[in-house]
PDB file of N, CA and C in Angstrom:
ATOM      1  N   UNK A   1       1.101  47.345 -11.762  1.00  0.00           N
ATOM      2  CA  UNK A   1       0.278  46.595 -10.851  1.00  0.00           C
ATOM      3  C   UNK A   1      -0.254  45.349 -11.574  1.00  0.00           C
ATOM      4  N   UNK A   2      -0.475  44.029 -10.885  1.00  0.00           N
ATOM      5  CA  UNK A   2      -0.614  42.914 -11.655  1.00  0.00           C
ATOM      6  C   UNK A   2      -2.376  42.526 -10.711  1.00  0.00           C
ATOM      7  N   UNK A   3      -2.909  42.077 -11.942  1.00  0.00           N
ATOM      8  CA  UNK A   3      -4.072  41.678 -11.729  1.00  0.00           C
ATOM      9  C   UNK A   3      -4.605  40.573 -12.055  1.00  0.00           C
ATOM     10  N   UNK A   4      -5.210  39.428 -11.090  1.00  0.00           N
ATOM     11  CA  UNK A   4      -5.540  38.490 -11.526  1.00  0.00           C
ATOM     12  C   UNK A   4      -6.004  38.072 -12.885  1.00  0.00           C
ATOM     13  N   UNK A   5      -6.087  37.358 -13.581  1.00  0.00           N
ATOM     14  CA  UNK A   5      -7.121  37.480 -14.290  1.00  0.00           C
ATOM     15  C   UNK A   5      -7.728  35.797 -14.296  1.00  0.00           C
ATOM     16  N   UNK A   6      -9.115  35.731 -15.120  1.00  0.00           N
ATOM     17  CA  UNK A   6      -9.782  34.602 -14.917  1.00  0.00           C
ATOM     18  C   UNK A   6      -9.050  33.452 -16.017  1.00  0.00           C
ATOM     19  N   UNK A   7      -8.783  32.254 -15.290  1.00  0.00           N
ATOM     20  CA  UNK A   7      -8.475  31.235 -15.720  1.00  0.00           C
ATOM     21  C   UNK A   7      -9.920  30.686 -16.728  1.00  0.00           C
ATOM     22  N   UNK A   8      -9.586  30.470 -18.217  1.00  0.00           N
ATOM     23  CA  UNK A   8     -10.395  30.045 -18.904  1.00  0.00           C
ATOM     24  C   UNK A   8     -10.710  28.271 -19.135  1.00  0.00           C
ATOM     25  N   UNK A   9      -9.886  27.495 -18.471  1.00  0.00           N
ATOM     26  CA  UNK A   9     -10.321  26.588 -18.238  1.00  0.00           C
ATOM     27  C   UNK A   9      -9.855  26.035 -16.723  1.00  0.00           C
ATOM     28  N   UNK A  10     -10.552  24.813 -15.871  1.00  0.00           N
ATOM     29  CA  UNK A  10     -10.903  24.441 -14.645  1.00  0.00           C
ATOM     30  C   UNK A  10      -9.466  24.607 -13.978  1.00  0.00           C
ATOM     31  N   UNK A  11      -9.597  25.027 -12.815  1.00  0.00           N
ATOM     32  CA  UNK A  11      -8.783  25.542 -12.065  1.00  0.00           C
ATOM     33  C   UNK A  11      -8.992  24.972 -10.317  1.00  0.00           C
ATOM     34  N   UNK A  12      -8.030  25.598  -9.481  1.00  0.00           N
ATOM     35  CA  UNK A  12      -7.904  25.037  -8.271  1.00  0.00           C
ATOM     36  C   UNK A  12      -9.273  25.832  -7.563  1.00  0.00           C
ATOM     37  N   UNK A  13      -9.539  25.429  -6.856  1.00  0.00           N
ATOM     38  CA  UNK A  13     -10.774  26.104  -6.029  1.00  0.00           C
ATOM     39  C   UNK A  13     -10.429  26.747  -4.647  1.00  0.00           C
ATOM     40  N   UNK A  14      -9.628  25.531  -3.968  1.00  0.00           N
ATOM     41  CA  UNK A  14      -8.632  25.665  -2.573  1.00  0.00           C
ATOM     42  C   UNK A  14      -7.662  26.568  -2.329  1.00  0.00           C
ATOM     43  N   UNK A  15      -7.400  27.449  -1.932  1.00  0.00           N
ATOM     44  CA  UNK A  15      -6.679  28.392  -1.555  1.00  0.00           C
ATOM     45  C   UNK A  15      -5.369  27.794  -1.243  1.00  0.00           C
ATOM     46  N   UNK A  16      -4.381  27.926  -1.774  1.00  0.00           N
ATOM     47  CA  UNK A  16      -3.046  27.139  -1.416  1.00  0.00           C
ATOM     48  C   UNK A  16      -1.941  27.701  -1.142  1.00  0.00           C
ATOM     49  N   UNK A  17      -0.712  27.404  -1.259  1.00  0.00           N
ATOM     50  CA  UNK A  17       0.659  27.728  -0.618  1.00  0.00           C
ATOM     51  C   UNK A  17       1.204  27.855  -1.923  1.00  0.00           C
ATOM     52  N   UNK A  18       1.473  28.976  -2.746  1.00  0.00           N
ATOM     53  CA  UNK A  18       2.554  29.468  -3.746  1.00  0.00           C
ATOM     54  C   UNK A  18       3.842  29.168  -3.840  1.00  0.00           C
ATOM     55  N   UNK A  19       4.403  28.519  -2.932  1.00  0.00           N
ATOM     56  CA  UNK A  19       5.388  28.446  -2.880  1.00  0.00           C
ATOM     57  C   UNK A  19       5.527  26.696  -2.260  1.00  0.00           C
ATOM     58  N   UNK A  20       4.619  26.381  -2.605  1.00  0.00           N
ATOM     59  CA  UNK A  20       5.065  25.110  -2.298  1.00  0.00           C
ATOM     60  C   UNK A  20       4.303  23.802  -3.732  1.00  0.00           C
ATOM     61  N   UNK A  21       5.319  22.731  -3.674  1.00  0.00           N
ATOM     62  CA  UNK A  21       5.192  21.724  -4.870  1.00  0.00           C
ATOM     63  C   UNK A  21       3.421  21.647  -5.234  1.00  0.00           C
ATOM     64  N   UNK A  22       2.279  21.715  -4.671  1.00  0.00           N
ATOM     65  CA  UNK A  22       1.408  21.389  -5.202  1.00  0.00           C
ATOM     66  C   UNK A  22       1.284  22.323  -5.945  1.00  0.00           C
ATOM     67  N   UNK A  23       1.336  23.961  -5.896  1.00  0.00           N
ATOM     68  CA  UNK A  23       0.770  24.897  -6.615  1.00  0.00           C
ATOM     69  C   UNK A  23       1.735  24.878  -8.035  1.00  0.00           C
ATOM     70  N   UNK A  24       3.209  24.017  -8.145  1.00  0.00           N
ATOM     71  CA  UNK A  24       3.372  23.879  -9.185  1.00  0.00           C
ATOM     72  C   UNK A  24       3.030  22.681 -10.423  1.00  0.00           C
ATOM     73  N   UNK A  25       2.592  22.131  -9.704  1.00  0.00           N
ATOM     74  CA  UNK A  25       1.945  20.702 -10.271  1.00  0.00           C
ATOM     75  C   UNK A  25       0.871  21.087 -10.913  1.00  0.00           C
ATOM     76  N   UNK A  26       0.185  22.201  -9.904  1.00  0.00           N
ATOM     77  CA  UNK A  26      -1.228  22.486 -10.729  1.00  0.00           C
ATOM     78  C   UNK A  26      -0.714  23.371 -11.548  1.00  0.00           C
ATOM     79  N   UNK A  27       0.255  23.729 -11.957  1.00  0.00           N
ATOM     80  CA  UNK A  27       0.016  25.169 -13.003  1.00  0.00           C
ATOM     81  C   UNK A  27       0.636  23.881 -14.105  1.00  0.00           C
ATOM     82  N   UNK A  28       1.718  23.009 -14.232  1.00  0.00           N
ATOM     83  CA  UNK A  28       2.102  22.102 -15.215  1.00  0.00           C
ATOM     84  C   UNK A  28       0.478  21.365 -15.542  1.00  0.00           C
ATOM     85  N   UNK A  29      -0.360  21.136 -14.878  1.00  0.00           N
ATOM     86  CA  UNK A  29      -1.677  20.153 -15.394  1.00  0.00           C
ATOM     87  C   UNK A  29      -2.277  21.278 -15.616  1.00  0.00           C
ATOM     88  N   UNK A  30      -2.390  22.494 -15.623  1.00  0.00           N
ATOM     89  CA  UNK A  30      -3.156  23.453 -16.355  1.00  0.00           C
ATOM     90  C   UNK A  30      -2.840  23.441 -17.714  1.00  0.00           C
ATOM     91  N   UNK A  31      -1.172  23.641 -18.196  1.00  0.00           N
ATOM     92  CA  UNK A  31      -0.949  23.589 -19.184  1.00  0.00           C
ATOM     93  C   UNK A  31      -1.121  22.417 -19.610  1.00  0.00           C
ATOM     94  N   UNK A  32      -0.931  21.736 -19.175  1.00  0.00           N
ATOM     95  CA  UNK A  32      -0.906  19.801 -19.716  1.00  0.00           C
ATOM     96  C   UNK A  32      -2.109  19.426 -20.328  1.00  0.00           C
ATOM     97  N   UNK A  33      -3.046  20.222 -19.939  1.00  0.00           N
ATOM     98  CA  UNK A  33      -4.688  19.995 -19.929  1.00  0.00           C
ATOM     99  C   UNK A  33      -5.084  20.643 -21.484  1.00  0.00           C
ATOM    100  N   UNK A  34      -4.599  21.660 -21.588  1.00  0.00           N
ATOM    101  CA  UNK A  34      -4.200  22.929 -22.847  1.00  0.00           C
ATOM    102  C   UNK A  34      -4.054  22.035 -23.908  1.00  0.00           C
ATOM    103  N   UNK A  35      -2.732  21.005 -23.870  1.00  0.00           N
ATOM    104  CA  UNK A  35      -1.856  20.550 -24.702  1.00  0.00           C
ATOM    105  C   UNK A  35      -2.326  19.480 -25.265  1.00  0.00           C
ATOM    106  N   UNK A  36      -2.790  18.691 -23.831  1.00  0.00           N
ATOM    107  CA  UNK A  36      -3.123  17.013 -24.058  1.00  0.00           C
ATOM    108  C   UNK A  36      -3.936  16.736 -23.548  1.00  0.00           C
ATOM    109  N   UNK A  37      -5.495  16.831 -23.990  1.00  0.00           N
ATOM    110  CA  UNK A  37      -6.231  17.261 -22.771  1.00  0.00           C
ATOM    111  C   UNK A  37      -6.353  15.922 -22.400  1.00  0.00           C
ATOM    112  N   UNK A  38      -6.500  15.005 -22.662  1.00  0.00           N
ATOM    113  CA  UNK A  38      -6.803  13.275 -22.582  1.00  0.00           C
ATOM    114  C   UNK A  38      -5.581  13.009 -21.551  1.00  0.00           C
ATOM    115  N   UNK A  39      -4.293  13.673 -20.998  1.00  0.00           N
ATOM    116  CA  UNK A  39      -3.267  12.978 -20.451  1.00  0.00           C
ATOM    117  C   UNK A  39      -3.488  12.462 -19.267  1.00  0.00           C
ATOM    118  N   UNK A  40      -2.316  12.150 -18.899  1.00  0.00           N
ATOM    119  CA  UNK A  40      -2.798  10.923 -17.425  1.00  0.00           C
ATOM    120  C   UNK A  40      -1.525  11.120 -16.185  1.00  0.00           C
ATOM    121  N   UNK A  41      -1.321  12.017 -16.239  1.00  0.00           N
ATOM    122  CA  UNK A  41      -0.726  12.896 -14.778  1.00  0.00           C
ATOM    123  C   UNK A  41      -1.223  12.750 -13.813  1.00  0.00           C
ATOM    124  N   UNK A  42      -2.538  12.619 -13.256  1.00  0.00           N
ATOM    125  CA  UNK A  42      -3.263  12.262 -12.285  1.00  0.00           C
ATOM    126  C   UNK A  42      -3.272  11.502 -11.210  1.00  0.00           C
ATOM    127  N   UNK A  43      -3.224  10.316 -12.788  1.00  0.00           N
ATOM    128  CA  UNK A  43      -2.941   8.704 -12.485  1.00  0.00           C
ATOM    129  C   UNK A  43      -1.329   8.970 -11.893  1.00  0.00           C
ATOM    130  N   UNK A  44      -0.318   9.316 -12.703  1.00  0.00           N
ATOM    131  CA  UNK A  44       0.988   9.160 -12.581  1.00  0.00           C
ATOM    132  C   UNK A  44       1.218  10.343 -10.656  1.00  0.00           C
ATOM    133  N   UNK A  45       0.372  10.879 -10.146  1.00  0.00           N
ATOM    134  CA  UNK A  45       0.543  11.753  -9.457  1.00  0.00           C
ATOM    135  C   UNK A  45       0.052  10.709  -8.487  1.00  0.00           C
ATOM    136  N   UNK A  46      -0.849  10.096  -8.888  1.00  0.00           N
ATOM    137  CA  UNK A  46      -1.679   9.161  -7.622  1.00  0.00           C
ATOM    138  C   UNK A  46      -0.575   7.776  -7.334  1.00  0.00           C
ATOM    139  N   UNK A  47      -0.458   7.133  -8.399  1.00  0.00           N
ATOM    140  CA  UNK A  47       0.845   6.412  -8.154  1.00  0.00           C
ATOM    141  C   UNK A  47       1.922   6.855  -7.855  1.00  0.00           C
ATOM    142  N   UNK A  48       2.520   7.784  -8.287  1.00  0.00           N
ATOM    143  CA  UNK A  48       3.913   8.422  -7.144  1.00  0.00           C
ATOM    144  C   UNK A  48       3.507   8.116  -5.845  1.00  0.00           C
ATOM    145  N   UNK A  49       2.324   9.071  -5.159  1.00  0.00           N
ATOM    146  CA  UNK A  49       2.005   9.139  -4.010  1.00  0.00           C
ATOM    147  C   UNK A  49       1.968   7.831  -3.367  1.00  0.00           C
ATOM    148  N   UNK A  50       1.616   6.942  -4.011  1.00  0.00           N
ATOM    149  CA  UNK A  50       0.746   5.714  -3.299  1.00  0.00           C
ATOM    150  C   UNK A  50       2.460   4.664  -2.940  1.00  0.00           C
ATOM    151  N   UNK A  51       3.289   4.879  -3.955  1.00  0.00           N
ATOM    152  CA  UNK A  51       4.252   4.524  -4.361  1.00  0.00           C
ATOM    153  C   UNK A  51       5.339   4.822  -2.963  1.00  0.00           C
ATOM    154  N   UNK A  52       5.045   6.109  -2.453  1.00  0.00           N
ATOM    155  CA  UNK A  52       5.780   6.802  -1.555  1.00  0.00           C
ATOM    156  C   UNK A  52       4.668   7.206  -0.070  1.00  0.00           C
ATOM    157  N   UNK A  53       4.338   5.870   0.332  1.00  0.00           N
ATOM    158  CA  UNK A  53       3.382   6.571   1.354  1.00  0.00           C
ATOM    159  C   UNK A  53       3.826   7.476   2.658  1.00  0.00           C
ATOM    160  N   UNK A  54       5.002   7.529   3.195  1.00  0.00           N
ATOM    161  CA  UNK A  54       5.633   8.005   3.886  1.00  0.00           C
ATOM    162  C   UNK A  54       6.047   9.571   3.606  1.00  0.00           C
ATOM    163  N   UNK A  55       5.527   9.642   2.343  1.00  0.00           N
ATOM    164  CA  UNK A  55       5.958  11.183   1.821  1.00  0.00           C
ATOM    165  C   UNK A  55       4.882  12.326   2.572  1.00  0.00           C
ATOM    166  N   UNK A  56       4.770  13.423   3.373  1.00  0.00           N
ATOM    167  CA  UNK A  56       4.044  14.316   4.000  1.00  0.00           C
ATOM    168  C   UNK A  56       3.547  15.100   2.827  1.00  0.00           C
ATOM    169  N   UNK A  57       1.834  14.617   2.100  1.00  0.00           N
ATOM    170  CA  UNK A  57       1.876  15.683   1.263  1.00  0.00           C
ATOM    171  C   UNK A  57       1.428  17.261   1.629  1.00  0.00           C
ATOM    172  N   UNK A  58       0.941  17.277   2.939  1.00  0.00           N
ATOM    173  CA  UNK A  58       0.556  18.564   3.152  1.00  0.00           C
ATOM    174  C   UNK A  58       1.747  19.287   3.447  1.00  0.00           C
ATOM    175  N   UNK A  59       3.090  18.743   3.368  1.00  0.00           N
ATOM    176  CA  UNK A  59       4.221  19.360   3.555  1.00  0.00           C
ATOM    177  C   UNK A  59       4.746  20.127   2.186  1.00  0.00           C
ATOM    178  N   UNK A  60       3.783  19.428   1.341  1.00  0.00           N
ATOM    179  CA  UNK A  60       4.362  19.658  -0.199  1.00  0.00           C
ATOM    180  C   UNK A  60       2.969  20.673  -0.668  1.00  0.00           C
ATOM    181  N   UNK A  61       2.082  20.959   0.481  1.00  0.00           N
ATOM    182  CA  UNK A  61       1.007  21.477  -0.100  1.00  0.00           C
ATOM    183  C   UNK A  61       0.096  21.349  -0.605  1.00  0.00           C
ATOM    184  N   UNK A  62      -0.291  19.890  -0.850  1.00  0.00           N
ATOM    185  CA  UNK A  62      -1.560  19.008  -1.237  1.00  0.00           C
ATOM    186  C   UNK A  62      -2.514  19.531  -0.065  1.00  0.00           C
ATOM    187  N   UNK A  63      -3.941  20.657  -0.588  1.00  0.00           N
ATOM    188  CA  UNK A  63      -4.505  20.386   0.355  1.00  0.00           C
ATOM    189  C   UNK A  63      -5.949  19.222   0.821  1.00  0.00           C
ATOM    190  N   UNK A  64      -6.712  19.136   1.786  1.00  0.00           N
ATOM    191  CA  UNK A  64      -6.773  17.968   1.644  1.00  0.00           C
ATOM    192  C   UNK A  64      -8.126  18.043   0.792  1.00  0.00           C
ATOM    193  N   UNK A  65      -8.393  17.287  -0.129  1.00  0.00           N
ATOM    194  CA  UNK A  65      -9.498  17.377  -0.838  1.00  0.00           C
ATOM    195  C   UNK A  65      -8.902  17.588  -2.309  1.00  0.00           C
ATOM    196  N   UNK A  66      -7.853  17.514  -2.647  1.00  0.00           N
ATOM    197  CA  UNK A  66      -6.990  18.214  -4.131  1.00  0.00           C
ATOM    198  C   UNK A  66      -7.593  17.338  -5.330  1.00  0.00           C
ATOM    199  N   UNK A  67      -7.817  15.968  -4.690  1.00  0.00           N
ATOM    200  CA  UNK A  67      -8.633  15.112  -5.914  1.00  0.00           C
ATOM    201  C   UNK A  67      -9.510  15.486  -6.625  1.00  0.00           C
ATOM    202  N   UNK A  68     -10.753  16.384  -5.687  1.00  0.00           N
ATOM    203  CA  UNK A  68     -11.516  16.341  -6.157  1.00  0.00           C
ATOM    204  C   UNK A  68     -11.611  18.063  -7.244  1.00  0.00           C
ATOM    205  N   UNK A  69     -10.539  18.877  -6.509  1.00  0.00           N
ATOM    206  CA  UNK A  69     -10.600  20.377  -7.788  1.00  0.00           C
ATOM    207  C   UNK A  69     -10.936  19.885  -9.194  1.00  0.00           C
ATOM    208  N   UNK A  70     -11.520  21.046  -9.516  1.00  0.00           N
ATOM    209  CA  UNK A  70     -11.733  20.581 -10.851  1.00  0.00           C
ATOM    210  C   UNK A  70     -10.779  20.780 -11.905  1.00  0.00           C
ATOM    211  N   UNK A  71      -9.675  21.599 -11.603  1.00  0.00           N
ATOM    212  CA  UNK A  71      -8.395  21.075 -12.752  1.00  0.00           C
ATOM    213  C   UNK A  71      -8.112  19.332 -12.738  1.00  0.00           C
ATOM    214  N   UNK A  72      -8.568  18.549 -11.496  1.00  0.00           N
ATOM    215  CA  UNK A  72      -7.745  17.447 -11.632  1.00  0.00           C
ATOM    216  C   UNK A  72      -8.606  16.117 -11.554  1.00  0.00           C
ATOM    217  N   UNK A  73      -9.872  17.038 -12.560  1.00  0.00           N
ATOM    218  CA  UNK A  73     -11.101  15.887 -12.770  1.00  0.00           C
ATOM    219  C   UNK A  73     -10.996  15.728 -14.654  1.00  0.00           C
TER     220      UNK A  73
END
């Protein structure tokens, strides 16, 4: 049997879709955060987006408010 356990540093707050691109983005900036904590994925996540406005992110699972979780402050 598998059991949550507590994430030791900032994490998603929003209840999301497992199976869809945001929940893997956040587990790569969890580790990213681990590694490099200074990196700039954020930025590079906000420019993709902005880059591609036509892209549906709630299709990809962005829910709305994702800026502000605290993994991605």
């Amino acid at each position: 049997m598998l059991t949550q356990r507590r994430m030791t540093r900032p994490w998603i707050t929003i209840p999301v879709n497992q199976r869809k691109v945001y929940f893997s983005l956040c587990i790569i900036k969890y580790f990213l955060n681990i590694i490099s904590p200074n990196n700039n994925m954020k930025a590079k996540v906000d420019a993709l987006l902005a880059a591609y406005p036509s892209i549906d992110v709630t299709a990809m699972g962005f829910p709305r408010g994702w800026e502000s979780e605290p993994l991605w402050q």
